[in-house]
Protein backbone atom coordinates (compact mmCIF):
# COMPACT_ATOMS: atom_id res chain seq x y z
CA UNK A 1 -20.38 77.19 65.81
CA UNK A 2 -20.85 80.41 65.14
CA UNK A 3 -20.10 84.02 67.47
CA UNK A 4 -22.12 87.03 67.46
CA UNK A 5 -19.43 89.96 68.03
CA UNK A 6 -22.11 92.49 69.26
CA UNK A 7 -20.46 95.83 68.16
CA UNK A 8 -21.05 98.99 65.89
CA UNK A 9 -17.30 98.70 64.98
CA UNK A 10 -17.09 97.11 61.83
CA UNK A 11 -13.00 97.21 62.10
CA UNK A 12 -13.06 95.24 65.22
CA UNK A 13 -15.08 92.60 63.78
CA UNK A 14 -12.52 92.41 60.86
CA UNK A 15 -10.11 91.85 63.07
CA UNK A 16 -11.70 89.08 65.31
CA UNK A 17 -11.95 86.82 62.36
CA UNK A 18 -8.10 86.92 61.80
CA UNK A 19 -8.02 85.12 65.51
CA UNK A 20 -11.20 82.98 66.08
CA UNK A 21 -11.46 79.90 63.89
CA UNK A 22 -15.08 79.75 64.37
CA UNK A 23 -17.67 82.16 61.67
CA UNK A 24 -17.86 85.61 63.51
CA UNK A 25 -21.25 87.56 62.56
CA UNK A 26 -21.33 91.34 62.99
CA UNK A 27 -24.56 92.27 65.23
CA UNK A 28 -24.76 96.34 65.53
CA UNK A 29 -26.16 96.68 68.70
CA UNK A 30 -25.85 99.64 71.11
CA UNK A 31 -25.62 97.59 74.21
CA UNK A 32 -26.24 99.41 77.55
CA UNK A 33 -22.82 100.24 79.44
CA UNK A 34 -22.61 100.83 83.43
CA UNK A 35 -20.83 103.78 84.80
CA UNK A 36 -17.79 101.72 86.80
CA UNK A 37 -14.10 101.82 87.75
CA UNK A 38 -13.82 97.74 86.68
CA UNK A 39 -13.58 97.45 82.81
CA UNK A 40 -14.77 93.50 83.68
CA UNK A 41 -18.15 94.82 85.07
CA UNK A 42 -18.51 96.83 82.13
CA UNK A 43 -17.94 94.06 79.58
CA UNK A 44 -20.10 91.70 81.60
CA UNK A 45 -22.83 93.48 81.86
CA UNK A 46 -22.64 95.00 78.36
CA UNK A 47 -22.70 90.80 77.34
CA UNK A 48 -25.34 89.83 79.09
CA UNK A 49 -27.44 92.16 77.57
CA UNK A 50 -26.11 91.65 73.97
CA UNK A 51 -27.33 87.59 75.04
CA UNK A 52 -30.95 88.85 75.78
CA UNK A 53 -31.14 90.65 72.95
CA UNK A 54 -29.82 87.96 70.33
CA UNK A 55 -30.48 85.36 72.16
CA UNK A 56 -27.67 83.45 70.86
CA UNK A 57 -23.59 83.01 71.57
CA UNK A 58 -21.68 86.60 71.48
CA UNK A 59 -18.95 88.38 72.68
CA UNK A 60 -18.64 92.04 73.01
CA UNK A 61 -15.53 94.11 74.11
CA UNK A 62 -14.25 97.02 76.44
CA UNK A 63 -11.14 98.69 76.92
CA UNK A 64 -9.39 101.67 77.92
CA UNK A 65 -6.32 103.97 78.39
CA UNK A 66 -4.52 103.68 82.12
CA UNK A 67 -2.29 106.56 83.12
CA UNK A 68 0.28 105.21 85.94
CA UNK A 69 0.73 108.55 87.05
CA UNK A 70 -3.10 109.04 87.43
CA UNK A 71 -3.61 105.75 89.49
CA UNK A 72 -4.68 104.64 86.35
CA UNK A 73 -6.98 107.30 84.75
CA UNK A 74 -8.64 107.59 82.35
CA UNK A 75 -9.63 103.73 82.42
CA UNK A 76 -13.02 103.07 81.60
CA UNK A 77 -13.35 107.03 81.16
CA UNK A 78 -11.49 106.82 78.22
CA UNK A 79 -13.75 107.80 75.62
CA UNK A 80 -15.35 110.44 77.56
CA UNK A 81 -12.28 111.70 78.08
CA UNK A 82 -11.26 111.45 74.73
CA UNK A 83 -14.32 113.08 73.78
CA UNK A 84 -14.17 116.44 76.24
CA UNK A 85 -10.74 116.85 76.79
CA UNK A 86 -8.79 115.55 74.16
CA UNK A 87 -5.82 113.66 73.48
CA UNK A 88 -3.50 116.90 72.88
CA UNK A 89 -4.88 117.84 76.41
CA UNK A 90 -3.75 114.25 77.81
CA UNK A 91 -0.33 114.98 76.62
CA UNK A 92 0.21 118.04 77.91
CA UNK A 93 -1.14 116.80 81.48
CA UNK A 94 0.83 113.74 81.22
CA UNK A 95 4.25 115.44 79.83
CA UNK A 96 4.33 117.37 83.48
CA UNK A 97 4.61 113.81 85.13
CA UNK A 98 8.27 112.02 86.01
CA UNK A 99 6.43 109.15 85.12
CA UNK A 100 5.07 108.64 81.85
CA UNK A 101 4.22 104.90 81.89
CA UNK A 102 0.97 103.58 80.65
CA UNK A 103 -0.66 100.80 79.08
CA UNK A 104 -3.86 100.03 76.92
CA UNK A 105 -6.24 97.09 78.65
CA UNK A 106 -9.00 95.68 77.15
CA UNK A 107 -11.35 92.70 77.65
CA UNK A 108 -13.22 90.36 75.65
CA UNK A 109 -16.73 88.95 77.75
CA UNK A 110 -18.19 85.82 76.38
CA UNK A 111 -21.91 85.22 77.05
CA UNK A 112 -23.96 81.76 75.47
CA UNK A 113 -26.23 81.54 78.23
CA UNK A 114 -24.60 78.40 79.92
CA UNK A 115 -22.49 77.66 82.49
CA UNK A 116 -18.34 77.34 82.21
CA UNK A 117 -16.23 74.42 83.11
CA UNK A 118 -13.51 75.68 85.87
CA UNK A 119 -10.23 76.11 84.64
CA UNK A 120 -6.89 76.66 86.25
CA UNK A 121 -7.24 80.85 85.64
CA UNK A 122 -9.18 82.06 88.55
CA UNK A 123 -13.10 81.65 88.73
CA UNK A 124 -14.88 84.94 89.97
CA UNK A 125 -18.54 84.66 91.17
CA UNK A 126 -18.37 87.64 92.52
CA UNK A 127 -20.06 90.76 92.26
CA UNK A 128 -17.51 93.14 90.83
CA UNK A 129 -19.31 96.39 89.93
CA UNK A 130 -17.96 98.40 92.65
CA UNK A 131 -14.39 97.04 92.43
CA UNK A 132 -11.22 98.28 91.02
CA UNK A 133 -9.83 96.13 88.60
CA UNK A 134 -7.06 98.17 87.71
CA UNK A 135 -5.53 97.52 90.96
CA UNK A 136 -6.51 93.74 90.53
CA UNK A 137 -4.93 93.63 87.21
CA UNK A 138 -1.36 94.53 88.46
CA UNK A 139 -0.91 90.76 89.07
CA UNK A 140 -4.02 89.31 87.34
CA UNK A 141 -3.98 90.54 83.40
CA UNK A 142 -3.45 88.01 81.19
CA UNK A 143 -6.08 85.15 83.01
CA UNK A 144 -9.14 84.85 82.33
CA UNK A 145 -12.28 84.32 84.54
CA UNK A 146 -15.12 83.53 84.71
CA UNK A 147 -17.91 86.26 86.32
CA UNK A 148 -21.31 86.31 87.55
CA UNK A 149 -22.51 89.27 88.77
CA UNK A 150 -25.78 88.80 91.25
CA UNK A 151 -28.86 90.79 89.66
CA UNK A 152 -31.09 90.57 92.64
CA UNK A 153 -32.17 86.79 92.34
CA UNK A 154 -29.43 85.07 91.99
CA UNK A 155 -29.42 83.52 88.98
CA UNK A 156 -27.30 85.54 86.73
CA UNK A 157 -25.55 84.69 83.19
CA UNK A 158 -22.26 83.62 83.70
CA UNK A 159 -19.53 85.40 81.26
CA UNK A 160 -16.03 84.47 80.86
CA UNK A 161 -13.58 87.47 80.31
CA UNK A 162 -10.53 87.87 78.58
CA UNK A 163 -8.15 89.99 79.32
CA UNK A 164 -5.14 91.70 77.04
CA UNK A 165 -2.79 94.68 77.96
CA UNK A 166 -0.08 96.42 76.52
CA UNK A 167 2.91 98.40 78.35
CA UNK A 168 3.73 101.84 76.42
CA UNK A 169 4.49 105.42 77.43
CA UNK A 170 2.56 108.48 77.03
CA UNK A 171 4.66 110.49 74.20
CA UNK A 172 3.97 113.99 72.07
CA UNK A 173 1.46 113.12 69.12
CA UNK A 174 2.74 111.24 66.51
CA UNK A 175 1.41 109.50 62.98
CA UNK A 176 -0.98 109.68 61.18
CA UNK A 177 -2.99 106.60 61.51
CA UNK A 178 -5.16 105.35 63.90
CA UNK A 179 -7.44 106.53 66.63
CA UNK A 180 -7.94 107.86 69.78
CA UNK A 181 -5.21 107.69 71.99
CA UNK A 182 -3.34 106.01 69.19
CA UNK A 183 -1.24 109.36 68.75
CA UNK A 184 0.06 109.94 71.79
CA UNK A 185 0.75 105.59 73.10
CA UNK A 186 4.04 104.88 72.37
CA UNK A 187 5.31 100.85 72.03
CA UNK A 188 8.49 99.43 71.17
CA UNK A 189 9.11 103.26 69.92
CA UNK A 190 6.58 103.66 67.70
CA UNK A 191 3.27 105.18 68.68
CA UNK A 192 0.10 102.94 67.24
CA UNK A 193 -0.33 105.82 65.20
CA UNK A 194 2.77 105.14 63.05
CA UNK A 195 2.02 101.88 62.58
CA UNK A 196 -0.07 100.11 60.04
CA UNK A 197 -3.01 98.20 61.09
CA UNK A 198 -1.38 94.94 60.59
CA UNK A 199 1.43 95.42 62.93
CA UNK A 200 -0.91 97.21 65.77
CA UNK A 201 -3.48 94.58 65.77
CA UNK A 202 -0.58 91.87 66.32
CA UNK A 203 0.49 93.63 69.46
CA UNK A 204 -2.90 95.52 70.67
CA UNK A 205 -4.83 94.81 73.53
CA UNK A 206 -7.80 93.72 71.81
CA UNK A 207 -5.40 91.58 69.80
CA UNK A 208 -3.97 89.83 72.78
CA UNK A 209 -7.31 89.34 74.72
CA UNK A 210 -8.49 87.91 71.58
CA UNK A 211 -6.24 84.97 71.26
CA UNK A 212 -6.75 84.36 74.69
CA UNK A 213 -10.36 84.03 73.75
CA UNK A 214 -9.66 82.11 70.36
CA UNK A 215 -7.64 79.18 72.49
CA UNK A 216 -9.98 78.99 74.80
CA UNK A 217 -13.40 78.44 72.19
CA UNK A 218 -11.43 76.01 69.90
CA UNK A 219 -10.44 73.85 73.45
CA UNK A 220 -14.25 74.45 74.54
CA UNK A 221 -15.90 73.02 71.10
CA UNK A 222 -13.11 70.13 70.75
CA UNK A 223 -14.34 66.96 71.76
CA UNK A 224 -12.93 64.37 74.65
């Protein structure tokens, strides 16, 4: 079978086919993207709409920076952030805290228009756009679940999420490679900046949610 990574992010695509045994076609789509606190809502909704628009099985992705010191900020903001106040900016914020502790969390949503078999992760039917799911992610983020979020007449597309995080600390800019936050998110002490892509993508979030996501599609598609 093949997956439809809905993305404009040629990289990430690159680096889905290093974990999922299945073919993995590129579809650069803009999908639309709710304005929410839960990165899960985000995905969802972002893959239910990449499955009405291709009309076939894809996965799309979210993810974020979360400041412990900022209850978790910027989250979902992330890019806006990134985009109006900068990553020197976050730093400099950040470097006045005790508390420097952050982590990267991202999620892979799975959309092929049917429904999921229950499995011992928790199911969520629930709808989650006005939740927090950085606070439910202090004890829940490495399962995945499945979501359905109620669009008025009850008979929404189910999507399974993956979930991925890595622990780090908020350091002064470093290396040269990268993006984003990459700079400035320390692991193992090395920021993701000083790293080669290899050795980030074996320990990113998107990484980690993506195995998840791999072991659960090659269970899915073998047969009884």
């Amino acid at each position: 079978m093949t997956v439809t990574f809905v993305t404009t992010n040629p990289g990430k695509v690159n680096e889905a086919r290093e974990y999922l045994a299945e073919p993995v076609e590129q579809l650069d789509f803009d999908t639309p993207e709710i304005q929410s606190a839960d990165l899960g809502a985000i995905a969802a909704h972002k893959a239910r709409a990449a499955y009405e628009h291709a009309g076939e099985p894809v996965f799309v992705d979210d993810a974020g920076l979360f400041v412990d010191a900022f209850d978790g900020f910027p989250g979902p903001y992330s890019s806006y952030v990134h985009d109006t106040v900068g990553v020197e900016r976050v730093w400099r914020l950040t470097s006045e805290e005790d508390d420097r502790a952050a982590s990267f969390r991202g999620v892979v949503a799975y959309c092929d228009g049917q429904e999921f078999e229950a499995t011992p992760e928790p199911v969520d039917r629930e709808d989650r756009r006005g939740r927090d799911l950085a606070a439910d992610e202090r004890g829940a983020a490495t399962t995945d679940e499945q979501v359905r979020t109620d669009d008025g007449d009850g008979d929404a597309l189910p999507v399974k999420l993956f979930y991925g995080v890595v622990p780090g600390e908020i350091v002064a800019p470093r290396g040269d490679g990268g993006f984003g936050y990459d700079p400035i998110f320390e692991y193992d002490d090395r920021t993701f900046a000083e790293m080669d892509p290899d050795e980030k993508n074996a320990v990113s979030h998107r990484g980690r949610a993506l195995a998840k996501f791999a072991d659960w599609l090659a269970e899915r598609d073998t047969p009884e």
